[in-house]
Protein backbone atom coordinates (compact mmCIF):
# COMPACT_ATOMS: atom_id res chain seq x y z
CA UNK A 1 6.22 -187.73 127.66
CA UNK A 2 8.85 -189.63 129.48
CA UNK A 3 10.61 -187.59 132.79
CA UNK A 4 14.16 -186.59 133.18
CA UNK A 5 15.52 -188.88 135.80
CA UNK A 6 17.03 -187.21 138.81
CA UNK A 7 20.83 -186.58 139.02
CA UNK A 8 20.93 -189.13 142.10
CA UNK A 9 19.11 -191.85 140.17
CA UNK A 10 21.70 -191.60 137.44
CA UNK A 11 24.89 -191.64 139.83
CA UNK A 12 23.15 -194.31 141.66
CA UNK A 13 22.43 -195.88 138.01
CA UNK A 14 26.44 -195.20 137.02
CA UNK A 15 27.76 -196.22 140.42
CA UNK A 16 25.81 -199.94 140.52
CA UNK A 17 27.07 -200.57 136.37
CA UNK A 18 30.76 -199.50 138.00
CA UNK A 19 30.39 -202.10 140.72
CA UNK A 20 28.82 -204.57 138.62
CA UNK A 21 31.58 -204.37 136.12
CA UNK A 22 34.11 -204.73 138.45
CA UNK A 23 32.78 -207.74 139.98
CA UNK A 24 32.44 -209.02 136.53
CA UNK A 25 36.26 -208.40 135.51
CA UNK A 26 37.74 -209.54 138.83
CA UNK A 27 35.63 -212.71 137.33
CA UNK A 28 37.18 -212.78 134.09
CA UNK A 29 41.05 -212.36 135.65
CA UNK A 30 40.86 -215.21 137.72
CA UNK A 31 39.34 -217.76 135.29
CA UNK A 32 42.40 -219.54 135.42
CA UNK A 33 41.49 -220.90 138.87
CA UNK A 34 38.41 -221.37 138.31
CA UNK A 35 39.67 -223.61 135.30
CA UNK A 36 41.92 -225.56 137.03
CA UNK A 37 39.75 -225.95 140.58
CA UNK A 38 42.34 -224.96 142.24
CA UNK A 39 44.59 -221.69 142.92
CA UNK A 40 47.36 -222.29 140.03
CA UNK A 41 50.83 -223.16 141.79
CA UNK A 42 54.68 -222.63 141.01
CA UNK A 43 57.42 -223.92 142.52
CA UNK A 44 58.15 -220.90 144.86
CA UNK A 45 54.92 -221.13 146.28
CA UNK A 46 55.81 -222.94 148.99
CA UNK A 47 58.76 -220.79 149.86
CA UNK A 48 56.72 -218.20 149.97
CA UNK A 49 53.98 -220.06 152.12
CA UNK A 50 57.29 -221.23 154.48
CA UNK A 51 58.50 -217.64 155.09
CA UNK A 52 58.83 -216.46 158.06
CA UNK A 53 57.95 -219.58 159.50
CA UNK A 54 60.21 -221.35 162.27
CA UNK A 55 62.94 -218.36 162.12
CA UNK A 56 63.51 -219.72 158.53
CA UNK A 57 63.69 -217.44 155.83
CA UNK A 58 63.88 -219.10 152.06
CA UNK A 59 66.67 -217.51 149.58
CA UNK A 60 64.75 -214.98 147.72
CA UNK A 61 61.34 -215.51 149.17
CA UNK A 62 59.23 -212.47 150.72
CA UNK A 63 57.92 -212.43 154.36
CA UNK A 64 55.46 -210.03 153.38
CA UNK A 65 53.59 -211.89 150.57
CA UNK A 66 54.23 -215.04 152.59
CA UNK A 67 52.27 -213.17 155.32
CA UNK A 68 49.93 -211.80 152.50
CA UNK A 69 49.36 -215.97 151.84
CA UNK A 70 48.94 -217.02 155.29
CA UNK A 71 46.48 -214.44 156.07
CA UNK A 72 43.88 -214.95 153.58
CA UNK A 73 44.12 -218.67 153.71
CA UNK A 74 41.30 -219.55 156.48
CA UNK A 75 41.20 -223.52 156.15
CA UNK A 76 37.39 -223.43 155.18
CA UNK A 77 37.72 -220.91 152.08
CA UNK A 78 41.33 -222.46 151.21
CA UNK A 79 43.61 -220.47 149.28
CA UNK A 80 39.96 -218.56 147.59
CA UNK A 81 40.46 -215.17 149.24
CA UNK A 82 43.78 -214.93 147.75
CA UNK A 83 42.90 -215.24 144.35
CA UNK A 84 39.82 -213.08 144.62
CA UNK A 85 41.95 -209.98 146.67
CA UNK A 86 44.50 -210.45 143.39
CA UNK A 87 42.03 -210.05 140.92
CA UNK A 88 39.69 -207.43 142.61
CA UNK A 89 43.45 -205.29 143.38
CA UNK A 90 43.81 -205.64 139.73
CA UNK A 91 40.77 -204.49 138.08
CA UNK A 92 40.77 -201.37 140.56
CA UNK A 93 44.00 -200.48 139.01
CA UNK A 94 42.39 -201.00 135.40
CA UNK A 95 39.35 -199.31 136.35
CA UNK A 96 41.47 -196.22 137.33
CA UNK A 97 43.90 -196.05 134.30
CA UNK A 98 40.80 -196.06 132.59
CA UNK A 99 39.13 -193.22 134.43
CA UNK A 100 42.59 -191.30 134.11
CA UNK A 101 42.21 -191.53 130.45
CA UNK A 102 38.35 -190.26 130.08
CA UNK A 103 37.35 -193.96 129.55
CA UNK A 104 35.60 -194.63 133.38
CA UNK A 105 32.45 -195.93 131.91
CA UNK A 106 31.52 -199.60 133.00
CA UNK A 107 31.35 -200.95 129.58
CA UNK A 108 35.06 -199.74 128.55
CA UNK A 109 35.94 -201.95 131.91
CA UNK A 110 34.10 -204.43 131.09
CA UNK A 111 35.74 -204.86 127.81
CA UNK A 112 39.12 -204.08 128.61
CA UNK A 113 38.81 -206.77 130.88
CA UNK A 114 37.68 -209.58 128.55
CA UNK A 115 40.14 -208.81 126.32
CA UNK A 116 42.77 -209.16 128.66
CA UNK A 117 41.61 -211.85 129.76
CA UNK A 118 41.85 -213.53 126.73
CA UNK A 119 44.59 -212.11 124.48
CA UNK A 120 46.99 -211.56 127.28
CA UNK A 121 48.54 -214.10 129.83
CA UNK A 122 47.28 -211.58 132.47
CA UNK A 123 44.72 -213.58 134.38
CA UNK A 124 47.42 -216.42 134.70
CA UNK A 125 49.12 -214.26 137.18
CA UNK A 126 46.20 -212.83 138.67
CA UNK A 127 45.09 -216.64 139.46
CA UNK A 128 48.39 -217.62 140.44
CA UNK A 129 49.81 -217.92 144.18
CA UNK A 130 53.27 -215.61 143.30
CA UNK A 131 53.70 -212.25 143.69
CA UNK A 132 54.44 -211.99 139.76
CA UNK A 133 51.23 -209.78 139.27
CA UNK A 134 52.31 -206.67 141.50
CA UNK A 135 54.90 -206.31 138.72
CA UNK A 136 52.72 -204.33 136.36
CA UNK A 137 50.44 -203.31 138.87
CA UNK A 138 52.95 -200.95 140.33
CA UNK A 139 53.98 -199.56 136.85
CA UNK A 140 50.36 -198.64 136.79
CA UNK A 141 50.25 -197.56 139.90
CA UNK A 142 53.13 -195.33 139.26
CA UNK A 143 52.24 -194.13 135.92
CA UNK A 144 48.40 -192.98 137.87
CA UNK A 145 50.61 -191.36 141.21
CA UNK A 146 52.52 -189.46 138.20
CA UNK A 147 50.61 -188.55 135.49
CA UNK A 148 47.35 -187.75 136.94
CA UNK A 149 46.82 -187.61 140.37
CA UNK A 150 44.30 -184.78 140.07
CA UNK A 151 41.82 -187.89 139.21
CA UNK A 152 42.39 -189.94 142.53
CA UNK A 153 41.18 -189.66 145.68
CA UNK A 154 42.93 -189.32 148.89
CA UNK A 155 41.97 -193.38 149.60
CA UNK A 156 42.98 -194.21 145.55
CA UNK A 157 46.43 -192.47 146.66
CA UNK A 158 47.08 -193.97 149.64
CA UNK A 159 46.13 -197.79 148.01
CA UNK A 160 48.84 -196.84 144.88
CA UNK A 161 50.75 -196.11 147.16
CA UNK A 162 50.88 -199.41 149.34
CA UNK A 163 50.69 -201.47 146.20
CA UNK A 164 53.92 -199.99 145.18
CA UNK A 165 55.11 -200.94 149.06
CA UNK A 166 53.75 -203.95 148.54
CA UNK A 167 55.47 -204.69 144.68
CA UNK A 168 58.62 -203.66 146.40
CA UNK A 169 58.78 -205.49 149.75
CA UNK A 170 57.72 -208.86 148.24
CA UNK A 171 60.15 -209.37 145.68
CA UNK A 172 63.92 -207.51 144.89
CA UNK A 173 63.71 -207.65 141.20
CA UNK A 174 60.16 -205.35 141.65
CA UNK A 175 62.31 -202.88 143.89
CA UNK A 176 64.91 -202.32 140.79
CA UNK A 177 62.30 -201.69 138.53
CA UNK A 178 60.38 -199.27 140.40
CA UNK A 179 63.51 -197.53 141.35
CA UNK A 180 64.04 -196.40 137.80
CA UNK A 181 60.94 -196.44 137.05
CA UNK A 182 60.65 -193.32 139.58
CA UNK A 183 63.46 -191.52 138.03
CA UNK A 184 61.72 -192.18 134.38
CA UNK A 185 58.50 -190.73 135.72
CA UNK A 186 60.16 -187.50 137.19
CA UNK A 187 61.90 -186.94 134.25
CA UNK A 188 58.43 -186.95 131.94
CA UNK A 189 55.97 -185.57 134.41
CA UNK A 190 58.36 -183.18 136.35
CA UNK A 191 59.92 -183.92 139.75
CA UNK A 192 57.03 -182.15 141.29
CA UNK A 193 54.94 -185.21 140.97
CA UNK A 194 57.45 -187.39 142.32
CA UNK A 195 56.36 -187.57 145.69
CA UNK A 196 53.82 -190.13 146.31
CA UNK A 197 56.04 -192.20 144.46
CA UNK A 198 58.95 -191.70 146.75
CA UNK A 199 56.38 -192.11 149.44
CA UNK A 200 55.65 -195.53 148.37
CA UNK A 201 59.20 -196.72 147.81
CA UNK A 202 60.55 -195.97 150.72
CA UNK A 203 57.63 -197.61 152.97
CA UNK A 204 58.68 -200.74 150.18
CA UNK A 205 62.35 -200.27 151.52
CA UNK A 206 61.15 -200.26 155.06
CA UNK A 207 58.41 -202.99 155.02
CA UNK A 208 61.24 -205.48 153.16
CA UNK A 209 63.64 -204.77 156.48
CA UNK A 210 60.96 -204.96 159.21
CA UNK A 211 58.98 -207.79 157.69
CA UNK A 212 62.41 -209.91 158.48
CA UNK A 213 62.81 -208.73 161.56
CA UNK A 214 59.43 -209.26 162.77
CA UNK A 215 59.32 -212.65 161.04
CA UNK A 216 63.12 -214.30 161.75
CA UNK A 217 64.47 -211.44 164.62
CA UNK A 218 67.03 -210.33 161.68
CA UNK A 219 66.53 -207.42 158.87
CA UNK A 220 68.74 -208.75 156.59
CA UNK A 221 67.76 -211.97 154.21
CA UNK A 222 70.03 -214.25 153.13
CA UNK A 223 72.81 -212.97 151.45
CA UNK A 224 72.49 -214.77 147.75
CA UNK A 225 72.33 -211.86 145.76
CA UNK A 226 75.99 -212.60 143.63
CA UNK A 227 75.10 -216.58 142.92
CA UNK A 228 72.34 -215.93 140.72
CA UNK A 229 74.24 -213.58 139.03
CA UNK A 230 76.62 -216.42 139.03
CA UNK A 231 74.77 -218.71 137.53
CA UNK A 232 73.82 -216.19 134.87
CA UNK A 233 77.88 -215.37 134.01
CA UNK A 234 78.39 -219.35 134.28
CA UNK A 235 75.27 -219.98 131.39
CA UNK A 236 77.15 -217.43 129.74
CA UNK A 237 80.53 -219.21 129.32
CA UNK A 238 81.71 -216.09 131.18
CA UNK A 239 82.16 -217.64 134.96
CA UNK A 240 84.34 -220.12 132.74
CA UNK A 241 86.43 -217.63 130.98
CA UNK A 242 87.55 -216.08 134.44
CA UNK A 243 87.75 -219.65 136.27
CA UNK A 244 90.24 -220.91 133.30
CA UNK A 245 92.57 -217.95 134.32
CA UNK A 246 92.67 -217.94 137.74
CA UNK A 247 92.47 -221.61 139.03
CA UNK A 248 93.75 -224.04 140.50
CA UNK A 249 92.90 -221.60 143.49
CA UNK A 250 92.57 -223.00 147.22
CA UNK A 251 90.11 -220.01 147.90
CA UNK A 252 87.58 -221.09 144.95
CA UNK A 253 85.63 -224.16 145.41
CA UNK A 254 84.68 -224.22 141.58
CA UNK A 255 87.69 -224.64 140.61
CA UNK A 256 87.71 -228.11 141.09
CA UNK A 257 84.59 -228.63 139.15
CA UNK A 258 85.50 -225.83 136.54
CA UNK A 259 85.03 -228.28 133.73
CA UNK A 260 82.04 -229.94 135.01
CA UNK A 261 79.93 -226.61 135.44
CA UNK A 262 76.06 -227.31 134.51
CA UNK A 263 75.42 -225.80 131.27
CA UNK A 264 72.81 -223.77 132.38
CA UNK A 265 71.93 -221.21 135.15
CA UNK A 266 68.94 -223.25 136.65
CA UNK A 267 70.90 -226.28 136.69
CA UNK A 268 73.70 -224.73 138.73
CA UNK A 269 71.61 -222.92 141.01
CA UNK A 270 68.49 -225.67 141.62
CA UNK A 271 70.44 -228.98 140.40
CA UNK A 272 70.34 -232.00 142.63
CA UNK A 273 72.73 -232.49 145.90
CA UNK A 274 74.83 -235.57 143.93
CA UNK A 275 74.77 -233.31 140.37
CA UNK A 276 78.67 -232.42 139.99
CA UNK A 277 79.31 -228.32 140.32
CA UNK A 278 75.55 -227.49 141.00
CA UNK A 279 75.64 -225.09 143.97
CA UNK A 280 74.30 -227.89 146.00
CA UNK A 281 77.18 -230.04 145.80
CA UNK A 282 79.42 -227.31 146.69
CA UNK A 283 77.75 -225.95 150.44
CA UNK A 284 74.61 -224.05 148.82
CA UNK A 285 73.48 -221.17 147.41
CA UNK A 286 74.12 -219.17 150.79
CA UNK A 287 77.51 -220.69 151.66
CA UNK A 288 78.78 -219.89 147.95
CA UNK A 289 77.74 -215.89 148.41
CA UNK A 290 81.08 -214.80 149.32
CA UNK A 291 82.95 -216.94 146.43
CA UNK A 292 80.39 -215.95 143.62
CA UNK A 293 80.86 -212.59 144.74
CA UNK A 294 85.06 -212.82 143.98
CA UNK A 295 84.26 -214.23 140.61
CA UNK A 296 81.24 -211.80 139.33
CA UNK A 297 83.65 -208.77 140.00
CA UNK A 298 86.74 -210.44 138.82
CA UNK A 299 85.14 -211.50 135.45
CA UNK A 300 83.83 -207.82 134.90
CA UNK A 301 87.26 -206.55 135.30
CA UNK A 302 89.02 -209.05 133.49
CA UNK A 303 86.33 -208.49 130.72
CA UNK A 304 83.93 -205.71 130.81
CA UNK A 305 83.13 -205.60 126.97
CA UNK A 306 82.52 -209.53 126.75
CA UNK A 307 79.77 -208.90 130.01
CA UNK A 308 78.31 -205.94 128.42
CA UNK A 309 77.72 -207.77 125.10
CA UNK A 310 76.39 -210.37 127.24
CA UNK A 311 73.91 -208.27 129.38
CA UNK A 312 72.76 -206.48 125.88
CA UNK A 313 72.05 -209.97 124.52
CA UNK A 314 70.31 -211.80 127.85
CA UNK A 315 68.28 -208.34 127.55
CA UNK A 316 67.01 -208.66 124.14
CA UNK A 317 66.25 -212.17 124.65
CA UNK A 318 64.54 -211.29 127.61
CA UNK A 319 62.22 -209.84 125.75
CA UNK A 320 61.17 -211.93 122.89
CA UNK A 321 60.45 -214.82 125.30
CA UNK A 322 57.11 -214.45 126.85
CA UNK A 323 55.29 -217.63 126.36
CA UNK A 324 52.60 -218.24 128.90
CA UNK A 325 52.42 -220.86 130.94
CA UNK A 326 55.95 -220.99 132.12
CA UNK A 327 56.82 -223.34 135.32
CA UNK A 328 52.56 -224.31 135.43
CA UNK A 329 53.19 -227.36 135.76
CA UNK A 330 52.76 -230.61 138.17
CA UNK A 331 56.22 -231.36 139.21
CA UNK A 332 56.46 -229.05 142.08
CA UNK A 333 57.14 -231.09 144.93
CA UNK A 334 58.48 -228.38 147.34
CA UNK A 335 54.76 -226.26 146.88
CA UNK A 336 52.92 -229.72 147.29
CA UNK A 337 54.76 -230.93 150.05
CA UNK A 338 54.71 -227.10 151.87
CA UNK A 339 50.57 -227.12 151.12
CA UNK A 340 50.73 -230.68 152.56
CA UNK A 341 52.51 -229.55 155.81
CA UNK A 342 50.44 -226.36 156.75
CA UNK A 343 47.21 -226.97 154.91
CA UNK A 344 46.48 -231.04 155.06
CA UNK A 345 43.00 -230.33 154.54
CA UNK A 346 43.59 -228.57 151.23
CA UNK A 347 45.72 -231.56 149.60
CA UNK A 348 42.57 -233.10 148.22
CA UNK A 349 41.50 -230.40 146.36
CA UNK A 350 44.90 -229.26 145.18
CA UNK A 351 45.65 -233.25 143.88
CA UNK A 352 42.19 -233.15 141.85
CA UNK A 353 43.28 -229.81 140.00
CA UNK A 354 44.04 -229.71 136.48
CA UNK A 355 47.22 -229.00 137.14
CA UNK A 356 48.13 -231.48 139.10
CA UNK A 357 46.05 -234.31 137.26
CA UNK A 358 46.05 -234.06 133.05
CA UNK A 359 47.94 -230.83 133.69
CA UNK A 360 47.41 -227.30 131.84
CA UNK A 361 48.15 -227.35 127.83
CA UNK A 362 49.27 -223.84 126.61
CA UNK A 363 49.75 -224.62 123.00
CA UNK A 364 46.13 -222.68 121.90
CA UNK A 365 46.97 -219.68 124.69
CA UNK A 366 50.35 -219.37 122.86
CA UNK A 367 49.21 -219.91 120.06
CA UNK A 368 46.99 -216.84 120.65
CA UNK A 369 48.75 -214.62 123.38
CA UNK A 370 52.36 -214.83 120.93
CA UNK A 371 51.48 -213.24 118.42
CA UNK A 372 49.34 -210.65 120.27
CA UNK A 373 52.64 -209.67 122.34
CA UNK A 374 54.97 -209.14 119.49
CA UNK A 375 52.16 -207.15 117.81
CA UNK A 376 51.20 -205.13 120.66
CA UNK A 377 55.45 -204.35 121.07
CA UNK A 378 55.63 -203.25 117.61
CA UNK A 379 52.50 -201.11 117.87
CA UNK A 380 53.37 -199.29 121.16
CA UNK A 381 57.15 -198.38 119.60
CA UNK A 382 55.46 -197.20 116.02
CA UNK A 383 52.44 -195.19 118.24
CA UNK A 384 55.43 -193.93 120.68
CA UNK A 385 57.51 -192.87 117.29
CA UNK A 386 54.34 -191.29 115.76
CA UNK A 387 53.23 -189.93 118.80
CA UNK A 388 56.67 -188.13 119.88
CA UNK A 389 57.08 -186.90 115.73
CA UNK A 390 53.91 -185.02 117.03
CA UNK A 391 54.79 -183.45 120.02
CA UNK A 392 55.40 -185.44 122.84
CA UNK A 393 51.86 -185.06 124.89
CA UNK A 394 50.38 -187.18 127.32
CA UNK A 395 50.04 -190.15 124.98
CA UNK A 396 53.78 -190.41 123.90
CA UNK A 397 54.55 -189.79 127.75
CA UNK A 398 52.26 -192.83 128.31
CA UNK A 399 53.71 -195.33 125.70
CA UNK A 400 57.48 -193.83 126.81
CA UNK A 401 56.79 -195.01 130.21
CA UNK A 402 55.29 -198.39 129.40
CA UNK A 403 57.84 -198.95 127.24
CA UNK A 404 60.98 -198.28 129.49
CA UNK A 405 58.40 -200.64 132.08
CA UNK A 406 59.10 -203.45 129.47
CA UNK A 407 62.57 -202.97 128.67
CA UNK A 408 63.72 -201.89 132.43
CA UNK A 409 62.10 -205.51 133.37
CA UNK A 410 64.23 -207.80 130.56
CA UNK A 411 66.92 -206.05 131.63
CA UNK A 412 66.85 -206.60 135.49
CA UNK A 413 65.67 -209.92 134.85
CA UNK A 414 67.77 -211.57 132.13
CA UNK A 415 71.01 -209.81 133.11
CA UNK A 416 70.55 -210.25 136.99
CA UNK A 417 69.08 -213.74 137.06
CA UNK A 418 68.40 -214.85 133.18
CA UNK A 419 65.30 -214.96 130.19
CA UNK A 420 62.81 -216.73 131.80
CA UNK A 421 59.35 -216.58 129.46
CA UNK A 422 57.19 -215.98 133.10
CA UNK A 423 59.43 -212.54 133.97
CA UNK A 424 58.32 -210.85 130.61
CA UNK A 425 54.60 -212.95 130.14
CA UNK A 426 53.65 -211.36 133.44
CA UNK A 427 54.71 -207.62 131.55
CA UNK A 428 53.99 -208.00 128.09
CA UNK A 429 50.39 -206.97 128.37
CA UNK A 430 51.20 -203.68 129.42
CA UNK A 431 52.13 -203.10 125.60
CA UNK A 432 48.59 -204.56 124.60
CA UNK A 433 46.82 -202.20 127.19
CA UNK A 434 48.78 -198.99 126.55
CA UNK A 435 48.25 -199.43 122.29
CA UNK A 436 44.60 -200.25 123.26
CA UNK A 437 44.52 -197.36 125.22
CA UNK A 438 46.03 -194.83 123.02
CA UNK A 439 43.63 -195.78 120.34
CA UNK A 440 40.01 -195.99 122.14
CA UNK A 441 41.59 -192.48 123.40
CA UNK A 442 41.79 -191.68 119.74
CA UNK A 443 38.27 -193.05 118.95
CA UNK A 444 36.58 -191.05 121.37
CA UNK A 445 37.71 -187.43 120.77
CA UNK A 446 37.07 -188.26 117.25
CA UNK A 447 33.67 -189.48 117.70
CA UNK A 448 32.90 -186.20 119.91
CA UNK A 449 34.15 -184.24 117.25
């Protein structure tokens, strides 16, 4: 006759399978590196790595995940620890969403994770040097901070809490999301429940400041904000529009290159110094602040209907572009050159990745991770319809707030800078995990009926 085990043998049992899983997804979300043999790279990698450095400051790059970088990038590990902090971050999140939803048993971790990790383009961000993955972290972190704190712990809080500090101080377009992402939450939960959250944006707010400051001796970054948008309005044919009525103007530098503007936004903004009317060729992005500034706000008045169409449209393509893969490529001299600079003894390594050498081929991960977005979007607006027809209960709160996630980031990103496929790849699988969600939910109160 076989004896009961203890209750401390089982929690000890539970609590090792917890661990063990958790080791094992952190594993599975940054197989990417492993892949490649190397951390995988963009091209703002080596802003980031340069922040703070030498009072210099990079347009649009954050002194806090540049110090984030440079801290867990000993010369004998390399750029390991980073990677591994990423991914272990990121499958505490899971494993809490999970736990919040009745579901904190090692084997639903476990297989969340693998299928993640390889429907979804989430481990590409996980394994990636950018701050891109705090993005969804910190709509998960908020959802958890609103919808059920009562399963946290006071250290669970406190680490939501500085990952949404940490979304918002390393990068602006992060900030804006979780800023209405705050006001969505209070509105579903109540604004009872808004407090952590507040809590966590406004140490974001004051981290973004005092990171500077600490970093360069100024608060402030570089004042670029209006060129991007610039470059956006000028892909548009909208910058154009207001250029053709107001020049020949001695104030505006593009009007002399008016009908030489690059056709798109990145070639205007990251174009070489001898391309004609790339921001470049005209004093830089910093130096043109003041000027794109006059033309944003004179082209919305002299045409508010024509912008709005626009921002609807860069909003909607936002999201139906999400191929994976974007910018993973080997020409990115500025990261291999920064890498080169502060971490000589890395180079090796970094020139015999797979990035660098045959390079990565996405064609099969698209091929797979495509049509796995558009049918986890369709699913989480048909479950969030069905759901809400119901009564809306903790499920249609759920897919509301994942949803608005999705559409909030498109909408920040294509209208404020433009579609990229990285800004909504690094998002989409919030749909997939919120449908898959939603359903094992559904499985498991009818299996216990």
């Amino acid at each position: 006759m076989s004896q009961r085990k203890p209750p401390e043998a089982v929690d000890r049992s539970r609590r090792s399978r917890w661990i063990a899983a958790h080791v094992a997804v952190t594993v599975i979300l940054v197989w990417p590196a492993l892949y490649n043999g190397f951390p995988v790279l963009f091209f703002d990698t080596g802003g980031y790595l340069q922040s703070g450095l030498n009072q210099v400051l990079p347009v649009g790059r954050s002194v806090i995940y540049g110090a984030f970088l440079r801290l867990l990038s000993p010369s004998a590990l390399g750029f390991w620890p980073v990677i591994v902090v990423q991914g272990l971050v990121m499958t505490w999140v899971l494993g809490l969403v999970l736990r919040a939803r009745r579901l904190g048993h090692a084997a639903w971790l476990l297989a969340m994770g693998l299928g993640l990790g390889l429907v979804t383009a989430l481990p590409w961000y996980t394994a990636q040097m950018m701050p891109d993955w705090l993005a969804p972290a910190a709509v998960l972190a908020l959802w958890l901070l609103f919808a059920a704190p009562s399963t946290l712990g006071p250290l669970a809080r406190a680490g939501l809490v500085m990952l949404v500090a940490a979304a918002i101080a390393s990068h602006m377009g992060s900030a804006l999301l979780i800023v209405g992402l705050i006001l969505v939450g209070a509105l579903l939960y109540g604004f009872r429940q808004a407090g952590l959250a507040m809590v966590g944006l406004l140490l974001g707010l004051l981290l973004l400041p005092l990171g500077n400051w600490l970093a360069v001796g100024t608060a402030r970054p570089p004042k670029a904000e209006a060129v991007f948008l610039l470059g956006r309005m000028m892909q548009d044919g909208l910058a154009g529009r207001y250029l053709d009525m107001v020049c020949p103007d001695p104030g505006l530098r593009l009007c002399a290159v008016k009908d030489d503007l690059p056709p798109t936004a990145n070639d205007f903004l990251w174009g070489p110094p001898g391309g004609k009317g790339t921001a470049e060729s005209l004093g830089g992005i910093l130096a043109l602040n003041d000027e794109a500034w006059r033309i944003v706000l004179g082209s919305l008045q002299q045409d508010p209907w024509g912008n709005l169409r626009a921002a609807i449209a860069n909003t909607a393509d936002q999201m139906a572009q999400f191929d994976t893969g974007d910018g993973t490529v080997a020409e990115i001299w500025h990261s291999r050159w920064r890498i080169g600079l502060q971490y000589p003894d890395l180079v090796p390594a970094m020139e015999a990745s797979r990035q660098m050498g045959a390079g990565i081929h996405f064609a099969f991960w698209n091929g797979l991770h495509r049509p796995v977005g558009v049918a986890s979007l369709v699913m989480l607006a048909g479950l969030l319809l069905w759901r809400t027809l119901r009564g809306i209960g903790p499920d249609a709160r759920m897919l509301g707030f994942m949803l608005v996630a999705l559409l909030g980031n498109a909408a920040i990103c294509g209208v404020l800078s433009n579609p990229h496929d990285r800004y909504m790849s690094r998002m989409i699988w919030l749909a997939s995990f919120a449908v898959v969600l939603v359903e094992a939910g559904r499985w498991r109160t009818a299996r216990a009926d």
